[in-house]
Protein backbone atom coordinates (compact mmCIF):
# COMPACT_ATOMS: atom_id res chain seq x y z
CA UNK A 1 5.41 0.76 4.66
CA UNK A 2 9.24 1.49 4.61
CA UNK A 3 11.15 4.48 4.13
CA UNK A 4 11.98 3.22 0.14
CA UNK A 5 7.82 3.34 -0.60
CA UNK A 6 8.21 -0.80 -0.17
CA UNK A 7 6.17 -3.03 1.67
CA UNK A 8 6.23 -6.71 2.95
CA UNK A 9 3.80 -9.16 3.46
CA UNK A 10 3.80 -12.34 4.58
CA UNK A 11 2.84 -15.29 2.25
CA UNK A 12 0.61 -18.51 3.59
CA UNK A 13 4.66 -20.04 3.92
CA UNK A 14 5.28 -17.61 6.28
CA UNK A 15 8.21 -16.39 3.89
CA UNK A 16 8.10 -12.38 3.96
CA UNK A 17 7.99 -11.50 0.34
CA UNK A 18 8.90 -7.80 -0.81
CA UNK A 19 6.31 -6.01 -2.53
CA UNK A 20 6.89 -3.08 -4.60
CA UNK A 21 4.44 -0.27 -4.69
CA UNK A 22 3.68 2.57 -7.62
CA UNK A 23 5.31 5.92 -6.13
CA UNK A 24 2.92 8.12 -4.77
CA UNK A 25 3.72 11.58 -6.93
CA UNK A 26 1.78 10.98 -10.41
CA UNK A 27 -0.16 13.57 -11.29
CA UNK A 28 -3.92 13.97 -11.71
CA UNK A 29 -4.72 15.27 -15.14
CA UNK A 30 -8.41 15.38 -14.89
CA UNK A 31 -9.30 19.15 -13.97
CA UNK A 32 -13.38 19.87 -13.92
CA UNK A 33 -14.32 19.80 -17.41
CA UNK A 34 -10.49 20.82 -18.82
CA UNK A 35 -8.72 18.53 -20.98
CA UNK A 36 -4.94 17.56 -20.15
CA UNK A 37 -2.69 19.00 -23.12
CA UNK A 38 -0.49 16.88 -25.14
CA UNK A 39 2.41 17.88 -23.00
CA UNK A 40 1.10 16.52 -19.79
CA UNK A 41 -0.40 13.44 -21.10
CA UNK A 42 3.18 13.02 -22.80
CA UNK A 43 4.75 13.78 -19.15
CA UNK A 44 2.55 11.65 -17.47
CA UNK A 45 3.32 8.84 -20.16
CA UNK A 46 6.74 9.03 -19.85
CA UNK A 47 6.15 8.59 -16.15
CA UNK A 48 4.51 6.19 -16.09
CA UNK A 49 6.54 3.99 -18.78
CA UNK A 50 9.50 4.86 -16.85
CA UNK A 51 8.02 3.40 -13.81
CA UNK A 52 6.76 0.40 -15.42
CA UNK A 53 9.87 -0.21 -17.48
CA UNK A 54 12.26 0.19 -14.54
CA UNK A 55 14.39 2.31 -17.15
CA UNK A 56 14.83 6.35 -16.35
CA UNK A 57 16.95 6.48 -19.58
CA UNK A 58 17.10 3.22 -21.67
CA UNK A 59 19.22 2.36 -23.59
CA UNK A 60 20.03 2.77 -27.47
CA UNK A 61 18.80 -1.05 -28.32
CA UNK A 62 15.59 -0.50 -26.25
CA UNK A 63 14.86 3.36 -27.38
CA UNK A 64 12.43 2.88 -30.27
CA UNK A 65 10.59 0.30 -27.73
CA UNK A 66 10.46 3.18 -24.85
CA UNK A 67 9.55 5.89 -27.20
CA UNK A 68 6.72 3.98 -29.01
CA UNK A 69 5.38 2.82 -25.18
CA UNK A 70 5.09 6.61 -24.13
CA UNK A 71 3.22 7.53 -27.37
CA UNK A 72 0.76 4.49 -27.27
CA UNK A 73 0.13 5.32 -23.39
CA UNK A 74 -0.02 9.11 -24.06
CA UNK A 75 -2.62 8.17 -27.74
CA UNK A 76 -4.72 6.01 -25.00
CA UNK A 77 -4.87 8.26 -22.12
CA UNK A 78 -6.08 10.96 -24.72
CA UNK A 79 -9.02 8.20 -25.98
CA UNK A 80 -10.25 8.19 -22.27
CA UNK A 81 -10.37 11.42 -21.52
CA UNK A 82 -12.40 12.12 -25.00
CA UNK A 83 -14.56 9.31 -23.91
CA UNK A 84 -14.81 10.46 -19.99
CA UNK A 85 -18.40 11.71 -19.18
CA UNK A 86 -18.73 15.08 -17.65
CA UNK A 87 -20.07 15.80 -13.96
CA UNK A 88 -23.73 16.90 -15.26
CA UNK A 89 -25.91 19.18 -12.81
CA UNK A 90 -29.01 17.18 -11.30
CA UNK A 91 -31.85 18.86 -11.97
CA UNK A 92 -35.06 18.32 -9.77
C-alpha cells in the first residue's frame, strides 16, 4: 500500500493496474445494543456518498442527486440496524 491509501496489482498481462481502496476512517455506528441517531447515520451517509461519488461538494446540477443519495443511504442504514439482531446471553 502507498502513502495516498492506493494499491497496485498486477493483472495476468503483467500491466500494473492502480487500484483504489475505501479510506480507512469511517466510523462504526453499531454500539452494544444502542442505536446510531439520525445525525450519525446522516454523517456517515454523507461519507460515504461523498466517497462513492468522488464529489466533496457537487455541484448545483448534481445537488438534488447528492442530497437524495445521502437520505436513501442514511433511510437504509436505519432499516438494518432496526432489523440487526441483538448479541443474546447463552444460557446453559
Amino acid at each position: 500500500m502507498l502513502k495516498d491509501n492506493t494499491m497496485y496489482r498486477e493483472r495476468p498481462a503483467r500491466r500494473t493496474v492502480k487500484i483504489e481502496t475505501m479510506c480507512r476512517n469511517i466510523k462504526k455506528l453499531r454500539k452494544n445494543e444502542v442505536e446510531p441517531t439520525d445525525a450519525e447515520l446522516h454523517d456517515a451517509a454523507l461519507q460515504f456518498v461523498r466517497k462513492i461519488s468522488g464529489f466533496r461538494v457537487p455541484s448545483q446540477a448534481n445537488q438534488d442527486a447528492f442530497d437524495q443519495a445521502v437520505l436513501e443511504v442514511a433511510e437504509a442504514s436505519r432499516k438494518m440496524f432496526g432489523q440487526l439482531k441483538g448479541r443474546q446471553s447463552r444460557t446453559t
